[in-house]
Protein backbone atom coordinates (compact mmCIF):
# COMPACT_ATOMS: atom_id res chain seq x y z
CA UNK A 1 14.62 2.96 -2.05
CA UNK A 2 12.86 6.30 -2.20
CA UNK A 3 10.29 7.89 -0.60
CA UNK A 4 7.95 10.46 -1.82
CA UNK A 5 6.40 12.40 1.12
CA UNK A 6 4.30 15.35 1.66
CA UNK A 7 4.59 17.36 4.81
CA UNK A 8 5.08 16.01 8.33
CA UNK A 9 1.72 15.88 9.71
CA UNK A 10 3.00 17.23 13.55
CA UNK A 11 5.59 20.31 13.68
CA UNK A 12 7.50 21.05 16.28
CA UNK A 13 7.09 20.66 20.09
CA UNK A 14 4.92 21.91 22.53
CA UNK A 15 4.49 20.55 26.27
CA UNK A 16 1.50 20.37 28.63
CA UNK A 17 -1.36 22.23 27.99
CA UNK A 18 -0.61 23.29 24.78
CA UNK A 19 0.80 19.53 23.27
CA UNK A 20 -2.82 18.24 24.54
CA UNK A 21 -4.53 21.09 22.48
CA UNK A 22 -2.74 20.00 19.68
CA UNK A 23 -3.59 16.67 20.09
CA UNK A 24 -6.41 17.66 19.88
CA UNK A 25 -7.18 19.80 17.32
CA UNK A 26 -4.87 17.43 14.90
CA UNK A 27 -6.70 14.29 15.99
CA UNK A 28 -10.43 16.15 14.82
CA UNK A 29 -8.69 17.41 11.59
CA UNK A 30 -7.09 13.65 11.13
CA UNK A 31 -10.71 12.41 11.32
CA UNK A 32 -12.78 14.76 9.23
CA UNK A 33 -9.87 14.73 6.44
CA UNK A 34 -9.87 10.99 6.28
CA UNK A 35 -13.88 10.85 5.79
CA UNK A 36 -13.99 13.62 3.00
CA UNK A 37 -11.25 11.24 1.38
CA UNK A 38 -13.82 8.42 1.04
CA UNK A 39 -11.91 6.08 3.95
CA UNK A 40 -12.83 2.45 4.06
CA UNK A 41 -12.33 -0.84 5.74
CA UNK A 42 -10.60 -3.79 4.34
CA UNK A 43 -12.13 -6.68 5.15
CA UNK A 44 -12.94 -10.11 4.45
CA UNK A 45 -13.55 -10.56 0.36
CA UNK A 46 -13.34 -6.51 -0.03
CA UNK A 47 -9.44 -7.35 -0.01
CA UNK A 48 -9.82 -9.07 -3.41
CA UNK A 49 -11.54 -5.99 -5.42
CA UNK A 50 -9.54 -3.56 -7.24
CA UNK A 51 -9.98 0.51 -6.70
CA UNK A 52 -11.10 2.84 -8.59
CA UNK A 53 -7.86 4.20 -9.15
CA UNK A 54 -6.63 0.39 -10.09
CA UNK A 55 -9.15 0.11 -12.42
CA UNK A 56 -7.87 3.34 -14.09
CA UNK A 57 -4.72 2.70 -14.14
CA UNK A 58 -4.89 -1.12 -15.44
CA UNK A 59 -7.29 0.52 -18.48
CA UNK A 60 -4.28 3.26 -19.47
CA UNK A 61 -2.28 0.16 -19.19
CA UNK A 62 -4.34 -2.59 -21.10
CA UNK A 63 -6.19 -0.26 -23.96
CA UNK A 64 -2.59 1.10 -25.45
CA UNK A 65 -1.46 -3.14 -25.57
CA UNK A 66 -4.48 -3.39 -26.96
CA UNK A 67 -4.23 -0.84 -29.86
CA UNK A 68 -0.88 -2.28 -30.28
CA UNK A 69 -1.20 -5.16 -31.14
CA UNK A 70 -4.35 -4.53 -33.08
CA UNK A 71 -1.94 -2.09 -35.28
CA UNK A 72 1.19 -4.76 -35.72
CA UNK A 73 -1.44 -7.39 -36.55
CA UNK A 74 -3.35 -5.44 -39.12
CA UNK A 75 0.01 -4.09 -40.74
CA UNK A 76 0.93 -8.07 -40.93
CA UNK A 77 -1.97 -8.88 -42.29
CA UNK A 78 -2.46 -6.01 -45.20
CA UNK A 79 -3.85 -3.40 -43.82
CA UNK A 80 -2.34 0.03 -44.35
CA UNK A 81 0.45 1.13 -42.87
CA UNK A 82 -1.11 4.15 -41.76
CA UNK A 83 -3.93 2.22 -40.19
CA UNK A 84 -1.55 0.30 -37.70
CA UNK A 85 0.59 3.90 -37.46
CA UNK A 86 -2.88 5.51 -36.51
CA UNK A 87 -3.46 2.67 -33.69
CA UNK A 88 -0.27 2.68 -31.88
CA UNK A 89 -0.53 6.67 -31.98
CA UNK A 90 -4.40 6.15 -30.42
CA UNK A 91 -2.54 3.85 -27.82
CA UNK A 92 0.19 6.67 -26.56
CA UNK A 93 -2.91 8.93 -26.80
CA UNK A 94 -4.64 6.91 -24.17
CA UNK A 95 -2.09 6.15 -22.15
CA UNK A 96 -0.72 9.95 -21.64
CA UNK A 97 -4.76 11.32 -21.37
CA UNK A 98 -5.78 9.29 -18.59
CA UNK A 99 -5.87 10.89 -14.84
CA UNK A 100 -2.90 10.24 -13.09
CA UNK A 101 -3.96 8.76 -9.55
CA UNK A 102 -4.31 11.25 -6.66
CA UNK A 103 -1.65 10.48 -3.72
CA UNK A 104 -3.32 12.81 -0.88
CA UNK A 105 -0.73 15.74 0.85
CA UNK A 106 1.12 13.42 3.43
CA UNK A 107 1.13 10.23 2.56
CA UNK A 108 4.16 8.33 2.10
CA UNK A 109 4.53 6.64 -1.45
CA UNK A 110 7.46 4.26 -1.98
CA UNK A 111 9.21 4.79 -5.09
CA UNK A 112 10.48 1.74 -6.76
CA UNK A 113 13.98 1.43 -8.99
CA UNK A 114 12.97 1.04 -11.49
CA UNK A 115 10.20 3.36 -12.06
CA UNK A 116 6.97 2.68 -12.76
CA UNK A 117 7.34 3.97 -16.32
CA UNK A 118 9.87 1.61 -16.91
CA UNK A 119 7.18 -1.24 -15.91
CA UNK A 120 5.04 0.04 -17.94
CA UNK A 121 7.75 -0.05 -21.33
CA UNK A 122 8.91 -3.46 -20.51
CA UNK A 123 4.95 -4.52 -20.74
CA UNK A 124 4.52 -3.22 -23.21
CA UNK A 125 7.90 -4.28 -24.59
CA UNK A 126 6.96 -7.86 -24.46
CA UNK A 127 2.90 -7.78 -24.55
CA UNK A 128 2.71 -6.21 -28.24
CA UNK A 129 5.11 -8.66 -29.97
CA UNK A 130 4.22 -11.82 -27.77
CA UNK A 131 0.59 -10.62 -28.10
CA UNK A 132 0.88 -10.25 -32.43
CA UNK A 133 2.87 -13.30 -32.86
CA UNK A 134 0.06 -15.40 -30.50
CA UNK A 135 -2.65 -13.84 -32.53
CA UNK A 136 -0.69 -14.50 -36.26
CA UNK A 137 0.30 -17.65 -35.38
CA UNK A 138 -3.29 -18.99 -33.96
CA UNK A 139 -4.29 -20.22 -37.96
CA UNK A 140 -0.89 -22.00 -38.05
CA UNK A 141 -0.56 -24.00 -35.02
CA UNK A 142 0.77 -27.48 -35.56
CA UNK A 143 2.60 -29.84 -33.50
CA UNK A 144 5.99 -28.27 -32.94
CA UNK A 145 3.67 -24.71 -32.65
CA UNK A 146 2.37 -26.11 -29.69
CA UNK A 147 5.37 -25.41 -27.27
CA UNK A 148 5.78 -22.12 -29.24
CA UNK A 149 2.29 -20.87 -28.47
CA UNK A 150 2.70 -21.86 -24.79
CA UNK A 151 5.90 -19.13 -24.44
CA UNK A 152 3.85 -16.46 -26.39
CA UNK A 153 1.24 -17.19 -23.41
CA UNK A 154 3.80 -17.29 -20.72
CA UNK A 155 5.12 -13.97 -22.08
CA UNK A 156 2.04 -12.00 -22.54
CA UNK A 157 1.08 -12.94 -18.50
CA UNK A 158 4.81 -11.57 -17.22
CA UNK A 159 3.47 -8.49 -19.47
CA UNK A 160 0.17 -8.11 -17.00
CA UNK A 161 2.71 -9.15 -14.29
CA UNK A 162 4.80 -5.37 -15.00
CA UNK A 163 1.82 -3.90 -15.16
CA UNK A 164 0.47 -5.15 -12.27
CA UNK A 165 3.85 -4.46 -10.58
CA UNK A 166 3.53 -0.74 -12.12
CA UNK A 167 -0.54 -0.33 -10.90
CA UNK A 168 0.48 -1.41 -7.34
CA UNK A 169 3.13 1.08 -7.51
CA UNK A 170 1.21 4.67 -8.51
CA UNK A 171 -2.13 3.85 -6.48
CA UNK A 172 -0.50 2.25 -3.10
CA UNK A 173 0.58 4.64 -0.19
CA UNK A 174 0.00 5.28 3.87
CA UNK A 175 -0.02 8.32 5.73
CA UNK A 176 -0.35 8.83 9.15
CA UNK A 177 -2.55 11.04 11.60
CA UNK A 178 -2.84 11.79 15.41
CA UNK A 179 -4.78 8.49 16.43
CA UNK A 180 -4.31 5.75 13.39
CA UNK A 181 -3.34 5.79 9.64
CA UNK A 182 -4.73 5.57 6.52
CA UNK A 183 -3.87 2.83 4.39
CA UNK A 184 -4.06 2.50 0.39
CA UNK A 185 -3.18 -0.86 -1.54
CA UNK A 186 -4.71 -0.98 -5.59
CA UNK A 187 -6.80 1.89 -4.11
CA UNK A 188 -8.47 0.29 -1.69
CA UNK A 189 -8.06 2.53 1.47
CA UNK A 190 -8.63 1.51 4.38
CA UNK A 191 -9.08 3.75 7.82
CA UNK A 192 -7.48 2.30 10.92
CA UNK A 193 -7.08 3.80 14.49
CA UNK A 194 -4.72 3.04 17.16
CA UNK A 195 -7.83 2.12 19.84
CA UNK A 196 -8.92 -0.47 17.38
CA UNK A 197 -5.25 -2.33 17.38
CA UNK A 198 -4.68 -5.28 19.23
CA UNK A 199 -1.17 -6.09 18.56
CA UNK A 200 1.45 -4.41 16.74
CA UNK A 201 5.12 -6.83 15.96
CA UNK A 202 8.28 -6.01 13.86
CA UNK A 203 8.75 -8.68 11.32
CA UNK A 204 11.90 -9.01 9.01
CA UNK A 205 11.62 -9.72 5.72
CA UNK A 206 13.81 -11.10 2.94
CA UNK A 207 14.05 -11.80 -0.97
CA UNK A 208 16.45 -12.08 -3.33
CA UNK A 209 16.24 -11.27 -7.27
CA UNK A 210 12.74 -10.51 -8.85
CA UNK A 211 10.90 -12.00 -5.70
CA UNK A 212 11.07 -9.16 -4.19
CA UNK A 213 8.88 -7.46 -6.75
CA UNK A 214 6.54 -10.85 -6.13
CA UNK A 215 6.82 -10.39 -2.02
CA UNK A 216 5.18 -7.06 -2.82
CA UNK A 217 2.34 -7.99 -4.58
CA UNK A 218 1.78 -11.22 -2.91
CA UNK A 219 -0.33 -9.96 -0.09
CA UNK A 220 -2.63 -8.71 -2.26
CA UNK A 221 -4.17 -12.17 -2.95
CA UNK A 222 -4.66 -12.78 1.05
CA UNK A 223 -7.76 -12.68 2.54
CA UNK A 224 -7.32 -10.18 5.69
CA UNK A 225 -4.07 -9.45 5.31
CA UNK A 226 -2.50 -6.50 2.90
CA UNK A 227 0.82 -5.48 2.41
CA UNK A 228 2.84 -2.76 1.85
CA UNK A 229 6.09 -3.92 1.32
CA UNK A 230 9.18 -1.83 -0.29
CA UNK A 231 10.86 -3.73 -3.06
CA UNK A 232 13.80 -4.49 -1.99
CA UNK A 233 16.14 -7.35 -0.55
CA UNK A 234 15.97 -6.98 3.17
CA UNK A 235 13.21 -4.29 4.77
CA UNK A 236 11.78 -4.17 8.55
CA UNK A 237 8.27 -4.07 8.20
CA UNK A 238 6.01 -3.15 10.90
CA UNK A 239 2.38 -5.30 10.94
CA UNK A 240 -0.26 -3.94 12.57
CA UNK A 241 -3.30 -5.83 13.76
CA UNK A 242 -6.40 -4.68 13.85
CA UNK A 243 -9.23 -6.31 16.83
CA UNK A 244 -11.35 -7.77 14.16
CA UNK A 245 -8.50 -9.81 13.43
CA UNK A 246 -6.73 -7.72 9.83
CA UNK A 247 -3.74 -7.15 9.32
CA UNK A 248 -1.48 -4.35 7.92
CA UNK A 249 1.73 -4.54 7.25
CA UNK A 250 4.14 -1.58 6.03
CA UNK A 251 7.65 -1.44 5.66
CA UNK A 252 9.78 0.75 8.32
CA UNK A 253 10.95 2.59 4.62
CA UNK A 254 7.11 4.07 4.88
CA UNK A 255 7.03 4.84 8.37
CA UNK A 256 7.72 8.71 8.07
CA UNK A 257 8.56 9.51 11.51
CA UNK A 258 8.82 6.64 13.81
CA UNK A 259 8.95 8.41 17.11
CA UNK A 260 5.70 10.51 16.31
CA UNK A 261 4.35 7.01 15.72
CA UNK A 262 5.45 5.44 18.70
CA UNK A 263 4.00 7.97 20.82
CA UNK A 264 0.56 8.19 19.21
CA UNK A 265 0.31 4.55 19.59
CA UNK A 266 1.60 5.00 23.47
CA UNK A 267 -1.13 7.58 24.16
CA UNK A 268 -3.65 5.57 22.58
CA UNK A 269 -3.19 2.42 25.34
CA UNK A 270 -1.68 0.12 22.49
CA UNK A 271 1.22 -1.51 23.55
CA UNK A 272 4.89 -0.51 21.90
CA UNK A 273 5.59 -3.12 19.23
CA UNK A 274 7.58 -6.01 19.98
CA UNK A 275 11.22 -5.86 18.93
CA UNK A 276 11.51 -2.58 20.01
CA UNK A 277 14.43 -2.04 21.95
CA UNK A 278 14.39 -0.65 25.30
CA UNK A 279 16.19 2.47 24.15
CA UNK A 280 13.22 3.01 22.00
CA UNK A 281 10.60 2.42 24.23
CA UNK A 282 12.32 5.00 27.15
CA UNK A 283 13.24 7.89 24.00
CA UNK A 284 8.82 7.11 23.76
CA UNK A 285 7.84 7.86 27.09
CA UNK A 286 10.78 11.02 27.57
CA UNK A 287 9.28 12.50 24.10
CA UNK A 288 5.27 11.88 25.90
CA UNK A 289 6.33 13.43 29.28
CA UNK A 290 8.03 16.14 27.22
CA UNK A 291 5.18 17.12 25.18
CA UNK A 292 1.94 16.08 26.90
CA UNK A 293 3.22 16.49 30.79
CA UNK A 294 3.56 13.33 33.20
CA UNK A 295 -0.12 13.78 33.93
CA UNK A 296 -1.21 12.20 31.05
CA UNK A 297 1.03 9.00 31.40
CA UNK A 298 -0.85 9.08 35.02
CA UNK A 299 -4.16 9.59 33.49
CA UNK A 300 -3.21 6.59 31.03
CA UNK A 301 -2.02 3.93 33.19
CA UNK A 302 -4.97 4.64 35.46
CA UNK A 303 -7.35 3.84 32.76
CA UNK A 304 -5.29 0.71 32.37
CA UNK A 305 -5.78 -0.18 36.14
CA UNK A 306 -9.18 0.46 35.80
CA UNK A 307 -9.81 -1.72 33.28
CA UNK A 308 -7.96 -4.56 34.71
CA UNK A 309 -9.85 -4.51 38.02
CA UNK A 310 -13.06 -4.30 36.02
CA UNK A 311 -12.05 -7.37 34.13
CA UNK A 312 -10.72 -8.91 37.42
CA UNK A 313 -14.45 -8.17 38.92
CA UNK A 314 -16.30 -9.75 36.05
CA UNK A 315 -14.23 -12.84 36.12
CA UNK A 316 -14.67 -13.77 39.94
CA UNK A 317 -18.43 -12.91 39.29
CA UNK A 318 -18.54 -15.19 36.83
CA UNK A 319 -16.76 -17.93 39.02
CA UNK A 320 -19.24 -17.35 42.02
């Protein structure tokens, strides 16, 4: 597993005065950079629609198949050669023309092995020919064609399957700011701060063989719930939920620099996720004291009291 990164988003230390400044001034940048990137909200049946980006990318993917087959079929059927030759040539036109998707400076992409390109050729690989022979042999279709037909059909979905696989792979990617993340699956992005958490867990997960290409892409289908998972056998993913009840849940392989993380989420009020081990949780609150001054963890649990005794207020109120 591989990660392509762009820069760290905070750079060395500074304490006190100065690490609140820079809190600061990196949590305003964090915002106005993740509006003039069009950021979103995933919710409800908006989980289900595809991105821009997808879309482009399932077109560069589906038009070439397309031309292909078009181009075996017509050589098959009489057509000139140079006619099929001229739409398999249109296809690799397409395909190398259209806009690759734009990964903004920061985020964290995971890289698959194989590549995406390699997808994208074993699509293609078995679309075309399952595609051509489906198409030839739709005139001819008997009895014993019958079972035939049915792998030509099973064969040209595990093509859309790759290139699903492939899509998911060059528009999906997180990246991290001062006070949340931003969070891309089929290029749907969505825009998530720490204030707005209400729990954050450690989950393990586990597959074997080609599911864990499937485990990847199977939280796209869920209502609420998205995924970015790596694609391998055993990764620690990290799922964050959000108040309104989503959930987001990205492999520790994405996580670009835990600690940072940690310690955003501690300033923010949001409790440390579970399965975090003590060690963890005391290297969080040395790096906060260290850059931010024991003031602010003062200033923070003292909100926290405050709130407490306000909800302890309400409550006997509302008993009396």
């Amino acid at each position: 597993m591989h990660l392509a990164t762009g820069k760290p988003v905070l750079g060395g230390l500074a304490t006190g005065e100065a690490g609140r400044e820079l809190d600061r001034r990196s949590g305003k940048d964090s915002d106005k950079e993740a509006l003039e990137t069009g950021g979103c909200t995933t919710n409800g049946d908006d989980d289900m629609r595809l991105g821009k980006s997808a879309k482009t990318e399932f077109v560069r993917r589906i038009v070439p198949l397309g031309l292909g087959v078009t181009g075996v079929v017509g050589m098959s059927g009489g057509t000139s050669v140079l006619v099929g030759l001229l739409c398999m040539a249109a296809g690799i036109g397409v395909y190398a023309a259209l806009p690759k998707p734009f990964v903004p400076s920061g985020a964290v992409q995971p890289v698959s092995v194989p590549p995406a390109p390699v997808w994208d050729l074993a699509g293609f690989g078995i679309g075309i020919p399952s595609c051509s022979l489906l198409l030839l042999s739709l005139s001819k279709v008997n009895g014993p064609g019958v079972a035939m037909l049915s792998l030509m059909l099973f064969s040209t979905a595990v093509s859309v399957c790759l290139f699903a696989l492939s899509v998911r792979q060059e528009t999906s990617w997180v990246r991290f700011f001062g006070n949340g993340f931003e969070f891309a699956l089929f290029g749907r992005r969505s825009r998530v701060r720490y204030v707005d958490l209400a729990d954050v867990r450690v989950k393990n997960w586990q597959a074997k063989g080609s599911l864990r290409q499937l485990l990847a892409l199977a939280a796209f289908t869920a209502r609420q719930k998205t995924a970015l998972l790596a694609p391998v056998e055993e990764t620690r993913a990290f799922v964050f939920t959000r108040k309104d009840g989503a959930e987001f849940t990205i492999s520790s392989e994405g996580l670009p620099n835990l600690e940072w993380i940690m310690l955003c989420m501690d300033r923010a009020g949001v409790p440390l996720p579970k399965g975090i081990g003590i060690r963890q949780r005391k290297k969080t609150r040395y790096l906060r004291d260290r850059l931010y001054g024991p003031e602010d963890a003062d200033a923070s649990q003292t909100e926290q009291r405050q709130v407490a005794r306000i909800a302890a207020q309400t409550d006997h109120s509302r008993r009396g």
